[in-house]
PDB file of N, CA and C in Angstrom:
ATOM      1  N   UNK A   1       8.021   4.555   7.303  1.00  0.00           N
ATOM      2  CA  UNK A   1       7.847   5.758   6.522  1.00  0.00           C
ATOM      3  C   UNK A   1       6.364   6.106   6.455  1.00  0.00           C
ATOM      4  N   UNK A   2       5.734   7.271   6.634  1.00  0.00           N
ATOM      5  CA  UNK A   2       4.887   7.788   6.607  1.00  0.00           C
ATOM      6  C   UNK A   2       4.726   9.021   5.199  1.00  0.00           C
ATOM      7  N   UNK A   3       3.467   9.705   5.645  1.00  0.00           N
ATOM      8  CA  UNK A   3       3.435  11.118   4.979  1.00  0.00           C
ATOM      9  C   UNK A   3       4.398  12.138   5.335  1.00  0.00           C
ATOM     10  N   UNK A   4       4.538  12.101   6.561  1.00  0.00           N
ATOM     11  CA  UNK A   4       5.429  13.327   6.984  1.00  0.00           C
ATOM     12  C   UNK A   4       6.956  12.908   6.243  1.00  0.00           C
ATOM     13  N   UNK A   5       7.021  11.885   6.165  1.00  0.00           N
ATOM     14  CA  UNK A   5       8.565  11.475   4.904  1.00  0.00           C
ATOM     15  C   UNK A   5       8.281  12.221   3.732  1.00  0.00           C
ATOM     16  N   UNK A   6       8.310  13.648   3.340  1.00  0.00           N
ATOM     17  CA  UNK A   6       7.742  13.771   2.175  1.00  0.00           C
ATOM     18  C   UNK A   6       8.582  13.319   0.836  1.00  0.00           C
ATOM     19  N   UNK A   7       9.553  12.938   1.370  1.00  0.00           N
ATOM     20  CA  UNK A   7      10.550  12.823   0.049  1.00  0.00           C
ATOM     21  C   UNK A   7      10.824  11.617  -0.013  1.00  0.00           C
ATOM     22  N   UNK A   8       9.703  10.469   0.009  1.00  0.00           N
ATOM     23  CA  UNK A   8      10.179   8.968   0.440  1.00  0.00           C
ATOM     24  C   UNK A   8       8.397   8.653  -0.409  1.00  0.00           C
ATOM     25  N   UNK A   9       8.759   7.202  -1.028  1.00  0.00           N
ATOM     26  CA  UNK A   9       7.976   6.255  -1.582  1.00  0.00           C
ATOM     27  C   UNK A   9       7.946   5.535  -0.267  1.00  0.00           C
ATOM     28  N   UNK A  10       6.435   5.163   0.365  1.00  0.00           N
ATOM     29  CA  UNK A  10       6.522   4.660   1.522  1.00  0.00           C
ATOM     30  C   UNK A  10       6.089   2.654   1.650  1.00  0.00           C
ATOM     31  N   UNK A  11       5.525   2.458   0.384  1.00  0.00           N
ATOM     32  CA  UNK A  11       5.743   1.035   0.593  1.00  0.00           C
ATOM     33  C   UNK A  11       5.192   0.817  -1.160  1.00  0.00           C
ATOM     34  N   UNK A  12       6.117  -0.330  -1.657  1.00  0.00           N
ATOM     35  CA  UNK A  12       5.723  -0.721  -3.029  1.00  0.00           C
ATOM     36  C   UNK A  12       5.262  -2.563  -3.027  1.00  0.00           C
ATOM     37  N   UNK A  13       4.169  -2.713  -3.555  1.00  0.00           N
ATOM     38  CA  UNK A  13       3.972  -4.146  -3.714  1.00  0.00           C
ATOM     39  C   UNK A  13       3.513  -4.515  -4.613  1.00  0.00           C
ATOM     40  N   UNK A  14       3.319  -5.437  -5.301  1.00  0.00           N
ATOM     41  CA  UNK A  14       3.419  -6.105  -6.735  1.00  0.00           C
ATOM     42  C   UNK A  14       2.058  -7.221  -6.079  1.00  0.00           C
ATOM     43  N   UNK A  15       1.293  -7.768  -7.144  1.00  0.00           N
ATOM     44  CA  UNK A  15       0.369  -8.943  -6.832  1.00  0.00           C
ATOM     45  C   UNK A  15       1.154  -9.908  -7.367  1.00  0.00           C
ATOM     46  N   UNK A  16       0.750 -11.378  -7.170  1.00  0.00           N
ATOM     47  CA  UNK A  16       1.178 -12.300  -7.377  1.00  0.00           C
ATOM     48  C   UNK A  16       1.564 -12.942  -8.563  1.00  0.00           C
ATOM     49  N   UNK A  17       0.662 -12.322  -9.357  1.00  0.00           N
ATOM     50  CA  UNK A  17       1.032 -12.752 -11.013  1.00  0.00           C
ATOM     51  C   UNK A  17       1.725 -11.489 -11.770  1.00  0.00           C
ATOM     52  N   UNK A  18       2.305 -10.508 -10.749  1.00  0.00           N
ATOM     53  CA  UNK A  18       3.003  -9.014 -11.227  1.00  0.00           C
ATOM     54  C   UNK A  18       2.067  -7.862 -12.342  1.00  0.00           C
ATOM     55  N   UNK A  19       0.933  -8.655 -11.998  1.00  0.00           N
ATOM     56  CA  UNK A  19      -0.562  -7.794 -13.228  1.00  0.00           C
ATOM     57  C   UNK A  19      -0.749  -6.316 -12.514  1.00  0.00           C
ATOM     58  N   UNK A  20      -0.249  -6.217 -11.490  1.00  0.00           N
ATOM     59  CA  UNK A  20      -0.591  -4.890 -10.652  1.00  0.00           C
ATOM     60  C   UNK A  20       0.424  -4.285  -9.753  1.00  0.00           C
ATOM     61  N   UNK A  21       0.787  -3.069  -9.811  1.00  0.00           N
ATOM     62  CA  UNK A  21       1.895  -2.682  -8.763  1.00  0.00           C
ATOM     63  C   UNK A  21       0.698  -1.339  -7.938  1.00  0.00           C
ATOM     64  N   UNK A  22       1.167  -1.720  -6.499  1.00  0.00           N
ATOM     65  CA  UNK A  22       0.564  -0.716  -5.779  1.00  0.00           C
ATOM     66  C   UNK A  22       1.727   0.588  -5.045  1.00  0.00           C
ATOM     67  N   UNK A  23       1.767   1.306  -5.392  1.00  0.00           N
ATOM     68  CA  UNK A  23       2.400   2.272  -4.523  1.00  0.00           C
ATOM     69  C   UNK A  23       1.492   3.199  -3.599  1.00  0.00           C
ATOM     70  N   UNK A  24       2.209   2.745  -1.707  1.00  0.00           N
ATOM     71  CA  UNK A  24       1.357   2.880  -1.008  1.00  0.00           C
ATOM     72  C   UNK A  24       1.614   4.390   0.523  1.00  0.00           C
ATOM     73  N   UNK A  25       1.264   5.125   0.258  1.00  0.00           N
ATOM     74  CA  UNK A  25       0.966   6.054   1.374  1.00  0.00           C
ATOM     75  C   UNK A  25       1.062   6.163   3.015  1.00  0.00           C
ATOM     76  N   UNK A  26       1.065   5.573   3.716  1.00  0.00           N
ATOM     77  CA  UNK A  26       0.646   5.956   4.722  1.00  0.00           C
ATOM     78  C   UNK A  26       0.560   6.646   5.659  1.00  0.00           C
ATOM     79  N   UNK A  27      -0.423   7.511   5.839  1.00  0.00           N
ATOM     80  CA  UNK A  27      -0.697   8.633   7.112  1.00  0.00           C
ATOM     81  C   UNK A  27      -1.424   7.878   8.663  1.00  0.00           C
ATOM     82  N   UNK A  28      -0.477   7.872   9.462  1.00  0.00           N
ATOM     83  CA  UNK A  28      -1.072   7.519  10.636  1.00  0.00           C
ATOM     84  C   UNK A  28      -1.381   8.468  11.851  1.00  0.00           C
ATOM     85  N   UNK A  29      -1.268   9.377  11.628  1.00  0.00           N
ATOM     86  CA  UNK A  29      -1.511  10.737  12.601  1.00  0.00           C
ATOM     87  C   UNK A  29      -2.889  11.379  12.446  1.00  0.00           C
ATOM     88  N   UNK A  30      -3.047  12.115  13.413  1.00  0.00           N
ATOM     89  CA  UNK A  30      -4.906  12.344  13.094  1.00  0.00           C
ATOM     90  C   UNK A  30      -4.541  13.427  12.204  1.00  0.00           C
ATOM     91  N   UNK A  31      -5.724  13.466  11.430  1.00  0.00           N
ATOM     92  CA  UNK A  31      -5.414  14.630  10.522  1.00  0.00           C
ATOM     93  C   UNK A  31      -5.726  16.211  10.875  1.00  0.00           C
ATOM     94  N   UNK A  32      -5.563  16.286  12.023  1.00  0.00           N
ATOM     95  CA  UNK A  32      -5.755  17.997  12.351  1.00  0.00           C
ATOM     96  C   UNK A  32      -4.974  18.278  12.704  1.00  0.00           C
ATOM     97  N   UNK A  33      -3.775  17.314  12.562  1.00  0.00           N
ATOM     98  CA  UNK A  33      -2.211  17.768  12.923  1.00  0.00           C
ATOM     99  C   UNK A  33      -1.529  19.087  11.682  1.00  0.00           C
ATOM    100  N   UNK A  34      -0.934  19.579  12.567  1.00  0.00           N
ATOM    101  CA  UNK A  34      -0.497  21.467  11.831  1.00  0.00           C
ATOM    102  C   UNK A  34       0.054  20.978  10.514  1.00  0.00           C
ATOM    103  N   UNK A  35       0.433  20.844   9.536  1.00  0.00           N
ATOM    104  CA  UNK A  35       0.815  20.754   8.166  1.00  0.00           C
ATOM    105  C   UNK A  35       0.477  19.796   7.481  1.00  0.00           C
ATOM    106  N   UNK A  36      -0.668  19.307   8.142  1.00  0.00           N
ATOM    107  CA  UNK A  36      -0.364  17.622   7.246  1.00  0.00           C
ATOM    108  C   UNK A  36      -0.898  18.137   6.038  1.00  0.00           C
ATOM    109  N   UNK A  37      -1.904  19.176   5.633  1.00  0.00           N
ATOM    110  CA  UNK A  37      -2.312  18.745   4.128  1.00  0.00           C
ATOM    111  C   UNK A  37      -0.977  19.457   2.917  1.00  0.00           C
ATOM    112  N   UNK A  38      -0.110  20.230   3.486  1.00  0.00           N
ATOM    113  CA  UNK A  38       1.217  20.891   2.786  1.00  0.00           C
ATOM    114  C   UNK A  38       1.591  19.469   2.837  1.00  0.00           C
ATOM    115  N   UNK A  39       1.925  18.410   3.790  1.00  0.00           N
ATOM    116  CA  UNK A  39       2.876  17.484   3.771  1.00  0.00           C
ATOM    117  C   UNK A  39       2.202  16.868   2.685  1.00  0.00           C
ATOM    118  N   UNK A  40       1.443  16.315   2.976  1.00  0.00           N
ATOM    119  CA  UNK A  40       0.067  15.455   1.799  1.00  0.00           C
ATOM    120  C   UNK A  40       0.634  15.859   0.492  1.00  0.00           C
ATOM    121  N   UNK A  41       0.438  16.784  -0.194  1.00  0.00           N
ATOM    122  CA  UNK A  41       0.268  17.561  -1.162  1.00  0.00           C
ATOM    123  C   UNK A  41       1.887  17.158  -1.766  1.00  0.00           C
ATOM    124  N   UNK A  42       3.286  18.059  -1.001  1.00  0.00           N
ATOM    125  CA  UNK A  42       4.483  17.400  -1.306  1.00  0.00           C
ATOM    126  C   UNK A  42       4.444  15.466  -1.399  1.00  0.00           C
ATOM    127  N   UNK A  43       4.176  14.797  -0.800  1.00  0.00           N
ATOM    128  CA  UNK A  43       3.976  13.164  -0.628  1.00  0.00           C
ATOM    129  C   UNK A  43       3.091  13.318  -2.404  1.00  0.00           C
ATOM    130  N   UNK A  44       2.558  13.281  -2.716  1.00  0.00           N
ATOM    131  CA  UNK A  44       1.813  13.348  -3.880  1.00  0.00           C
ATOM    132  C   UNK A  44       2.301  13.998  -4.811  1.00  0.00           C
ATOM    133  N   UNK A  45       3.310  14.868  -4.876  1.00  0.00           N
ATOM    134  CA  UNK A  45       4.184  15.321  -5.829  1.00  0.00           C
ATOM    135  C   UNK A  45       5.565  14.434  -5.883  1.00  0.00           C
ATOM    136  N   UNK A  46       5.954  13.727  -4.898  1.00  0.00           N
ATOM    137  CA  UNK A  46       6.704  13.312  -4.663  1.00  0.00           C
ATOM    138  C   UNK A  46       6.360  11.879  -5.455  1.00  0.00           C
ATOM    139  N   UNK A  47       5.290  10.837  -5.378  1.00  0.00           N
ATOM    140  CA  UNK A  47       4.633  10.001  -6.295  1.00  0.00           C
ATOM    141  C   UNK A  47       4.631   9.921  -7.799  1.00  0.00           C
ATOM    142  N   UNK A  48       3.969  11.161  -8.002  1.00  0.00           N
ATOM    143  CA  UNK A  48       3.841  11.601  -9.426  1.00  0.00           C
ATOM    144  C   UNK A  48       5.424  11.632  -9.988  1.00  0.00           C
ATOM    145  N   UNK A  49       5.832  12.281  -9.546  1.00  0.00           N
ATOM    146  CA  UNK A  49       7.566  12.315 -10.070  1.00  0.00           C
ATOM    147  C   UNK A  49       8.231  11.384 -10.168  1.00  0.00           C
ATOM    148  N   UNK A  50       7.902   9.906  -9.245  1.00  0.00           N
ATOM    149  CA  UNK A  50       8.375   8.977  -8.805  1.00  0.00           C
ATOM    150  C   UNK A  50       7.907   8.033 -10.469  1.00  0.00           C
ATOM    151  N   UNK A  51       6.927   8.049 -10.761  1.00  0.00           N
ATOM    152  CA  UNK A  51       6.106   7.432 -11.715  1.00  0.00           C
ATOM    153  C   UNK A  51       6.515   8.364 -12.801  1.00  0.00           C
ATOM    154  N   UNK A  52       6.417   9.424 -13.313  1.00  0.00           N
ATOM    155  CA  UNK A  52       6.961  10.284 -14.225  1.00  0.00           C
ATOM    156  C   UNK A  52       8.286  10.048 -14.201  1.00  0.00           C
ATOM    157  N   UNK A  53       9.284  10.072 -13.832  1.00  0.00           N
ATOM    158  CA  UNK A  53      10.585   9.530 -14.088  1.00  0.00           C
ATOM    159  C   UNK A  53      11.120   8.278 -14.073  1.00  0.00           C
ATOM    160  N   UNK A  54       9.516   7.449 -14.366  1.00  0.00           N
ATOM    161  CA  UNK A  54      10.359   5.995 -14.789  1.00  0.00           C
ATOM    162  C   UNK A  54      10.852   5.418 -13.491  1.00  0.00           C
ATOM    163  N   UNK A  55      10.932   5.889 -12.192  1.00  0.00           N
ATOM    164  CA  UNK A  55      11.542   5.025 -11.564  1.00  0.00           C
ATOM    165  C   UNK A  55      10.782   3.763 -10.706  1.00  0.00           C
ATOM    166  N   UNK A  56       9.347   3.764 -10.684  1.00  0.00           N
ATOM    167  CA  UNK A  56       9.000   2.359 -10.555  1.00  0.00           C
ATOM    168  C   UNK A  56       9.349   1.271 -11.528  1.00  0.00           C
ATOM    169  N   UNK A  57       9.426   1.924 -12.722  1.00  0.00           N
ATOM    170  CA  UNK A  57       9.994   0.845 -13.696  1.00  0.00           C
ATOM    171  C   UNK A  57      11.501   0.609 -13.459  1.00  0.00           C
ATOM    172  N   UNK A  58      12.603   1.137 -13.170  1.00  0.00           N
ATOM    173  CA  UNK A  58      13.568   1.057 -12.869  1.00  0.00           C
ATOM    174  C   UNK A  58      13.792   0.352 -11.590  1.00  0.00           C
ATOM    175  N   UNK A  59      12.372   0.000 -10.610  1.00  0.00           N
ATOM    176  CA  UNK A  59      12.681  -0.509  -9.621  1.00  0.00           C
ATOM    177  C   UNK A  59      12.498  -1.861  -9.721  1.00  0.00           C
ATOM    178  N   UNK A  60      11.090  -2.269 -10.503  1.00  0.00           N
ATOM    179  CA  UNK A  60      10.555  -3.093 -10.893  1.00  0.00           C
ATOM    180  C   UNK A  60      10.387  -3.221 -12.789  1.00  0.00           C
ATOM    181  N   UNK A  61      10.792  -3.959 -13.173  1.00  0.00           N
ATOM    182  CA  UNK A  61      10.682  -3.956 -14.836  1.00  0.00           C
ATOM    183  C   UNK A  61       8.927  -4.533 -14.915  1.00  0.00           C
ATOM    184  N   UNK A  62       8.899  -4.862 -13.729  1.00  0.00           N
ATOM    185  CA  UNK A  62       7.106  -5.096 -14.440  1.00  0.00           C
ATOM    186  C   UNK A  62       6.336  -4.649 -14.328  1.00  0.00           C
ATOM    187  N   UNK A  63       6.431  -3.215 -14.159  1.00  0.00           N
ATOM    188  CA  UNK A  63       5.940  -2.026 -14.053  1.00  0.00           C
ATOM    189  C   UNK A  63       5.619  -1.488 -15.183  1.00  0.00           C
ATOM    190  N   UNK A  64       6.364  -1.654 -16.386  1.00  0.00           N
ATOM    191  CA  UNK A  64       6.329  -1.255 -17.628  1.00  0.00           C
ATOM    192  C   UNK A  64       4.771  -1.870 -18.203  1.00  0.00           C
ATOM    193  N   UNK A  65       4.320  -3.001 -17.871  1.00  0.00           N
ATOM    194  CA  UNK A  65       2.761  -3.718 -18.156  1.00  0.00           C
ATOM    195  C   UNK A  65       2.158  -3.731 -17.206  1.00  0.00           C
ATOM    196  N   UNK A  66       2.744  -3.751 -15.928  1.00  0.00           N
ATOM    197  CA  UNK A  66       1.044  -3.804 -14.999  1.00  0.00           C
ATOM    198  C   UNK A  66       0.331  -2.674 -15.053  1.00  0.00           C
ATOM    199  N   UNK A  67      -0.956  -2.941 -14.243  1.00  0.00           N
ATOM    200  CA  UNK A  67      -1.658  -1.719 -13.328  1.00  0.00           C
ATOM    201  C   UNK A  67      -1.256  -1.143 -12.323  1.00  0.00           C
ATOM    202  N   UNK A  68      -0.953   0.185 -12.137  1.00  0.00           N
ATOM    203  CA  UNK A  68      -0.087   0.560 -11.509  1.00  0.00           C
ATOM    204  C   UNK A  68      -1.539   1.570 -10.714  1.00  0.00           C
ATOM    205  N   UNK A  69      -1.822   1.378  -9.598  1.00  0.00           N
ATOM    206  CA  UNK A  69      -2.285   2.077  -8.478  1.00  0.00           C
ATOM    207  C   UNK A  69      -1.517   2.656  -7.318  1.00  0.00           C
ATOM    208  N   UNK A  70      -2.090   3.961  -7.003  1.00  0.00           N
ATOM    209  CA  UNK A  70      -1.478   4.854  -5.290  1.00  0.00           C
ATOM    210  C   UNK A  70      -2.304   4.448  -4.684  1.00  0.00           C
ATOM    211  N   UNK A  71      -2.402   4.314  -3.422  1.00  0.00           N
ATOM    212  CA  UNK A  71      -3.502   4.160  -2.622  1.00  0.00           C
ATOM    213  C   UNK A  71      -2.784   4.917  -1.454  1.00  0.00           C
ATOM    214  N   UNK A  72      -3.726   5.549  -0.560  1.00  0.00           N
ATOM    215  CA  UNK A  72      -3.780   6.471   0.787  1.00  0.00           C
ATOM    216  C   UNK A  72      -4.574   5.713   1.499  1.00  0.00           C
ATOM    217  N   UNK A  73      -3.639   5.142   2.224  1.00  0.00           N
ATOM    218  CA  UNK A  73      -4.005   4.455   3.856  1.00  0.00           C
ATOM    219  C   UNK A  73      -4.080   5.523   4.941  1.00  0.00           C
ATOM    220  N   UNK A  74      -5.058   5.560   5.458  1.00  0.00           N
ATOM    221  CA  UNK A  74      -5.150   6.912   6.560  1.00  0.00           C
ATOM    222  C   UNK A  74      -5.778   6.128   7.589  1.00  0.00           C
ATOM    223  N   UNK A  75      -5.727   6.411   8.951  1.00  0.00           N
ATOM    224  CA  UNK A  75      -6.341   6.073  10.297  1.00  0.00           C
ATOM    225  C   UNK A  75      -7.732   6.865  10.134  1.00  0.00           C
ATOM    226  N   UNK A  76      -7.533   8.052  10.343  1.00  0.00           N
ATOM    227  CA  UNK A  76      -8.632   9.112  10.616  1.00  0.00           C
ATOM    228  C   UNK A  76      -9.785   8.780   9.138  1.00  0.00           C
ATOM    229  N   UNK A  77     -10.834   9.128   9.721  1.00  0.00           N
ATOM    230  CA  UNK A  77     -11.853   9.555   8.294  1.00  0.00           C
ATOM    231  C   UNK A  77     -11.326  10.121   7.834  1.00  0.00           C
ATOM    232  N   UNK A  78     -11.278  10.423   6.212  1.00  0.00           N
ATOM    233  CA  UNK A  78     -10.308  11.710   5.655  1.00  0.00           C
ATOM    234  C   UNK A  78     -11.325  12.795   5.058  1.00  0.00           C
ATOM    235  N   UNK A  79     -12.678  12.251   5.317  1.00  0.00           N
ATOM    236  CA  UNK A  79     -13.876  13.277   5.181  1.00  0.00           C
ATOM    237  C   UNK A  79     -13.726  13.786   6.173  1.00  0.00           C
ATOM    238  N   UNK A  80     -13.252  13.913   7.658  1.00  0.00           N
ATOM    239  CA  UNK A  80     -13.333  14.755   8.419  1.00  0.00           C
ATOM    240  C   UNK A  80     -12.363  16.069   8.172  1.00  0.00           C
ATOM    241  N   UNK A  81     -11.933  16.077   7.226  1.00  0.00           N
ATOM    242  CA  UNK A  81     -11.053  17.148   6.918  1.00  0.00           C
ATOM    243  C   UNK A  81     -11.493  17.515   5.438  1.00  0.00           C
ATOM    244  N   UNK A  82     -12.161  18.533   5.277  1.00  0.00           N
ATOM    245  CA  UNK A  82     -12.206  19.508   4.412  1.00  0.00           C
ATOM    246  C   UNK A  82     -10.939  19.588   3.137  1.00  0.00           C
ATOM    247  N   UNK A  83      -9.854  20.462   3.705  1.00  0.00           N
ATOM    248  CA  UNK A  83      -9.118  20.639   2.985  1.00  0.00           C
ATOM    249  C   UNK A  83      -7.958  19.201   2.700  1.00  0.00           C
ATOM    250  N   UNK A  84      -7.608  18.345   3.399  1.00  0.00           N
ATOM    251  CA  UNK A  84      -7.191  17.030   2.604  1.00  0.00           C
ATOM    252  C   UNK A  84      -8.403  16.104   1.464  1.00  0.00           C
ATOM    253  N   UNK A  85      -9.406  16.167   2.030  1.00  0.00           N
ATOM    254  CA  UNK A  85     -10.347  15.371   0.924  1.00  0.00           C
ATOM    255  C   UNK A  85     -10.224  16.201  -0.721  1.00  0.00           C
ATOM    256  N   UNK A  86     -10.023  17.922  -0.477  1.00  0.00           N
ATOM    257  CA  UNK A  86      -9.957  18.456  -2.218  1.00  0.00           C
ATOM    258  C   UNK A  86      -8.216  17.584  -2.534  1.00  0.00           C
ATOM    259  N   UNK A  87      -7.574  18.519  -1.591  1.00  0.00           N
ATOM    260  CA  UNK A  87      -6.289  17.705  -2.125  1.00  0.00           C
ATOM    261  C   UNK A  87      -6.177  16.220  -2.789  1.00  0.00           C
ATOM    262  N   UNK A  88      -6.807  15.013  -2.299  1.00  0.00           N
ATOM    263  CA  UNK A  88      -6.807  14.010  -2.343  1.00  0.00           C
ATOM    264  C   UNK A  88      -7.318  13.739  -3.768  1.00  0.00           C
ATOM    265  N   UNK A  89      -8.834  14.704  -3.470  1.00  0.00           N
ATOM    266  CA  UNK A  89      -9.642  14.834  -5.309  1.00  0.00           C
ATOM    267  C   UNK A  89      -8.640  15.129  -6.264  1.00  0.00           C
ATOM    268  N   UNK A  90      -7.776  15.917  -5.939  1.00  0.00           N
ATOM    269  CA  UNK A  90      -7.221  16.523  -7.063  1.00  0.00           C
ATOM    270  C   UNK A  90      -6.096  15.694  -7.576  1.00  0.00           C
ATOM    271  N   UNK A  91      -5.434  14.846  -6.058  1.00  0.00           N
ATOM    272  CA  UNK A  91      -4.405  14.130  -6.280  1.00  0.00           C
ATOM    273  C   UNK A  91      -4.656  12.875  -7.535  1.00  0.00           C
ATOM    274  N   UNK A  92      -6.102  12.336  -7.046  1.00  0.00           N
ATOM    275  CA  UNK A  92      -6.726  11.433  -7.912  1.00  0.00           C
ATOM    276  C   UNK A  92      -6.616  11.326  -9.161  1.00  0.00           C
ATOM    277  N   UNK A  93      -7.286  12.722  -9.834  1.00  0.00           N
ATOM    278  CA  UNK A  93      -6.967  13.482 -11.527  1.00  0.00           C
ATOM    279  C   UNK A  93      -6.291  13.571 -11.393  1.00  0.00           C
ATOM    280  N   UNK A  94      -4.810  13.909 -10.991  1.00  0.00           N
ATOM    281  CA  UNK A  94      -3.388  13.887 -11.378  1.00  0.00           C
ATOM    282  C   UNK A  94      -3.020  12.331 -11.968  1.00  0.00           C
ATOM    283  N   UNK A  95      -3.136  11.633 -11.165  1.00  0.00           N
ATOM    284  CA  UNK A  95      -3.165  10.323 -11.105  1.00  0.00           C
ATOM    285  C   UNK A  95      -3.177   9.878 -12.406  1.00  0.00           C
ATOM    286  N   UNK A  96      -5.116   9.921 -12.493  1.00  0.00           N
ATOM    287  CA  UNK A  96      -6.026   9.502 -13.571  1.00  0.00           C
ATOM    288  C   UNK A  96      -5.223   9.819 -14.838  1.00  0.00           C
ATOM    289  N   UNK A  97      -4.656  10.910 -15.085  1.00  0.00           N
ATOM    290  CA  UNK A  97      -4.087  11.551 -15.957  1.00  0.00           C
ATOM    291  C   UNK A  97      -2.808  10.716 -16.801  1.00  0.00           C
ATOM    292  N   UNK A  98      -2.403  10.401 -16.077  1.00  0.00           N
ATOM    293  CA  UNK A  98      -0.799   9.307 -15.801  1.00  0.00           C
ATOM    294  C   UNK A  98      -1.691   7.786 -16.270  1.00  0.00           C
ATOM    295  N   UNK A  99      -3.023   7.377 -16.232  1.00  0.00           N
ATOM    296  CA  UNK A  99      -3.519   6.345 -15.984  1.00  0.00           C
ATOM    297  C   UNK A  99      -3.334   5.262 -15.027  1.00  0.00           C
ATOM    298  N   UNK A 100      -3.083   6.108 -14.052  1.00  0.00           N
ATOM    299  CA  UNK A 100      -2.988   5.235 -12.268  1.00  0.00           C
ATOM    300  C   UNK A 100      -4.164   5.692 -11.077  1.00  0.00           C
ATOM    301  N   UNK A 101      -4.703   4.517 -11.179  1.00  0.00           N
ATOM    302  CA  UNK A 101      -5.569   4.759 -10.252  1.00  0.00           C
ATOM    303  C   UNK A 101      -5.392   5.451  -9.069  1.00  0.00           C
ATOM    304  N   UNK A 102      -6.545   6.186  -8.499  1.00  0.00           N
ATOM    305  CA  UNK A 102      -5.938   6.192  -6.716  1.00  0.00           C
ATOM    306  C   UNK A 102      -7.184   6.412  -5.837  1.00  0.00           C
ATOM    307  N   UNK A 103      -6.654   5.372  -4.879  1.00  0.00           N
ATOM    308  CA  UNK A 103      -7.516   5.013  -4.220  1.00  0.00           C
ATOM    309  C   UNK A 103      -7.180   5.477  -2.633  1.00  0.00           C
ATOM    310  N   UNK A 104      -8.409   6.003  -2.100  1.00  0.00           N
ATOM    311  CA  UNK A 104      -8.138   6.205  -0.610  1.00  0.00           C
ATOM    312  C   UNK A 104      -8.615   4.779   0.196  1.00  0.00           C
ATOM    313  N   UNK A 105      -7.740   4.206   1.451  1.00  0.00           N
ATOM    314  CA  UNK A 105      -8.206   3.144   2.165  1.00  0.00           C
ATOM    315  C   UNK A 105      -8.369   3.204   3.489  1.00  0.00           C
ATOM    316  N   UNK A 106      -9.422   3.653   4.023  1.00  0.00           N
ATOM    317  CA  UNK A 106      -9.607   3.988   5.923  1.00  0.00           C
ATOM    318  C   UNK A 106      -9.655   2.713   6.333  1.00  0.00           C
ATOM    319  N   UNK A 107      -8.347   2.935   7.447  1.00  0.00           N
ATOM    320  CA  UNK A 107      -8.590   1.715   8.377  1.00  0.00           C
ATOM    321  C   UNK A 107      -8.861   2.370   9.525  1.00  0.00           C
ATOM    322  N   UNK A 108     -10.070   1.887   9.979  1.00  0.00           N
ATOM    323  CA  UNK A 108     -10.584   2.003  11.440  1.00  0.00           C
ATOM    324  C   UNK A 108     -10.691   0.770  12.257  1.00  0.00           C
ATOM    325  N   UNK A 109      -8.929   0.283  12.687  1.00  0.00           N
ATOM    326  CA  UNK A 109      -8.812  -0.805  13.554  1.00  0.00           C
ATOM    327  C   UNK A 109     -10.205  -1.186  14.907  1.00  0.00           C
ATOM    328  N   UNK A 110     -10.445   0.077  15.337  1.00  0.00           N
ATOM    329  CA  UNK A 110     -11.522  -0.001  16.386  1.00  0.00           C
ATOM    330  C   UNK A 110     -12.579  -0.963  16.184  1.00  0.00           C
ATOM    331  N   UNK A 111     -13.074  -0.596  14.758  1.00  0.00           N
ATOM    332  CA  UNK A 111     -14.240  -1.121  13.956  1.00  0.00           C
ATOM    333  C   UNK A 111     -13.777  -2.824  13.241  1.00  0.00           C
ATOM    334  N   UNK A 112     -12.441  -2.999  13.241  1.00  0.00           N
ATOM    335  CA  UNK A 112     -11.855  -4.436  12.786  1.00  0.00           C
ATOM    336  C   UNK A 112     -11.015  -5.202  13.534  1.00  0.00           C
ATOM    337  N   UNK A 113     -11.228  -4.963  14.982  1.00  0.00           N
ATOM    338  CA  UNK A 113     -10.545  -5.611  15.625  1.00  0.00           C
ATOM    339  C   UNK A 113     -10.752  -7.276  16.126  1.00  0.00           C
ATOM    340  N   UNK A 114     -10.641  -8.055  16.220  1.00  0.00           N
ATOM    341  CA  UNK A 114     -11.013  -9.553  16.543  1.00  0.00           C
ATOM    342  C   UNK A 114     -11.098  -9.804  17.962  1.00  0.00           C
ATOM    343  N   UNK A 115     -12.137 -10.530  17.985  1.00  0.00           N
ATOM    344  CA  UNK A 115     -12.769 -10.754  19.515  1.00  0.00           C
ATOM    345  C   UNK A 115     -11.376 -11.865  19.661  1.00  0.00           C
ATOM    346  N   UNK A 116     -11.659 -11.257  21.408  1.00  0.00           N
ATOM    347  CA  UNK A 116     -10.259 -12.120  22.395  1.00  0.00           C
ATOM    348  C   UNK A 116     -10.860 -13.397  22.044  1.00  0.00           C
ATOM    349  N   UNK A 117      -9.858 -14.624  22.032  1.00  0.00           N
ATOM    350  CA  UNK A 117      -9.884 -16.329  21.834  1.00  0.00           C
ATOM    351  C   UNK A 117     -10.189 -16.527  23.677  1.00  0.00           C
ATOM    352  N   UNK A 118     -11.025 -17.311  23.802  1.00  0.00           N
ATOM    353  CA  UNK A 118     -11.255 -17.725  25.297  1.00  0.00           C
ATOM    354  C   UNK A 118     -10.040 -19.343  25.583  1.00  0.00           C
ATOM    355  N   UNK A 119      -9.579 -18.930  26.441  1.00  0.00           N
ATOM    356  CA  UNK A 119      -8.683 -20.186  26.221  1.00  0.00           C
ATOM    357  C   UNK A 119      -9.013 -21.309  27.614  1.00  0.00           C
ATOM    358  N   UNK A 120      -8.764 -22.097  27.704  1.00  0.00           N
ATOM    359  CA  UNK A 120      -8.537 -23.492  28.815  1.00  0.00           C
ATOM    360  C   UNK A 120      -8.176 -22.892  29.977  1.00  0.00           C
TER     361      UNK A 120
END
């Protein structure tokens, strides 16, 4: 499940002592693809509602006490796009509002990839 799922929670995980639930995003397409920031925008309404109707707690009861963070996993810089970075701002204060963090997370595999093992 991605962003373009707009009507889908795309990955939920809990830490080890259940002190934190993350509900997690992911966009793997470059972002100058034709709708992504409409898709974005629904995916983030789709969150908020998800959390506003109680249903992380309904998924998880320990949701009711943890820290509950979104985070946006994206490939691309998401500064290279103008109009997703306001969205994202704004998604944030929505968030903030609810008292859930949100955090954007760029992975640039290129930049973290592990040198080949030389073998025998």
């Amino acid at each position: 499940m991605t962003v373009k799922d707009r009507k889908t929670v795309d990955y939920i995980s809990k830490s080890d002592d259940g002190s934190t639930m993350s509900m997690i995003m992911v966009e793997d397409r470059p972002l100058n693809t034709a709708g992504i920031v409409n898709e974005t925008v629904d995916k983030v309404n789709t969150y908020l509602a998800f959390l506003r109707d109680g249903q992380l707690v309904d998924f998880d009861a320990d949701a009711k006490t943890a820290k509950v963070r979104v985070q946006y996993n994206v490939l691309d810089d998401p500064e290279s796009s103008a109009q997703l970075m306001l969205v994202l701002t704004e998604a944030g204060q929505m968030f903030a509002k609810d008292g859930v963090e949100f955090r954007i997370r760029h992975f640039n595999f290129l930049d973290q990839m592990i040198e080949p093992v030389e073998r025998d």
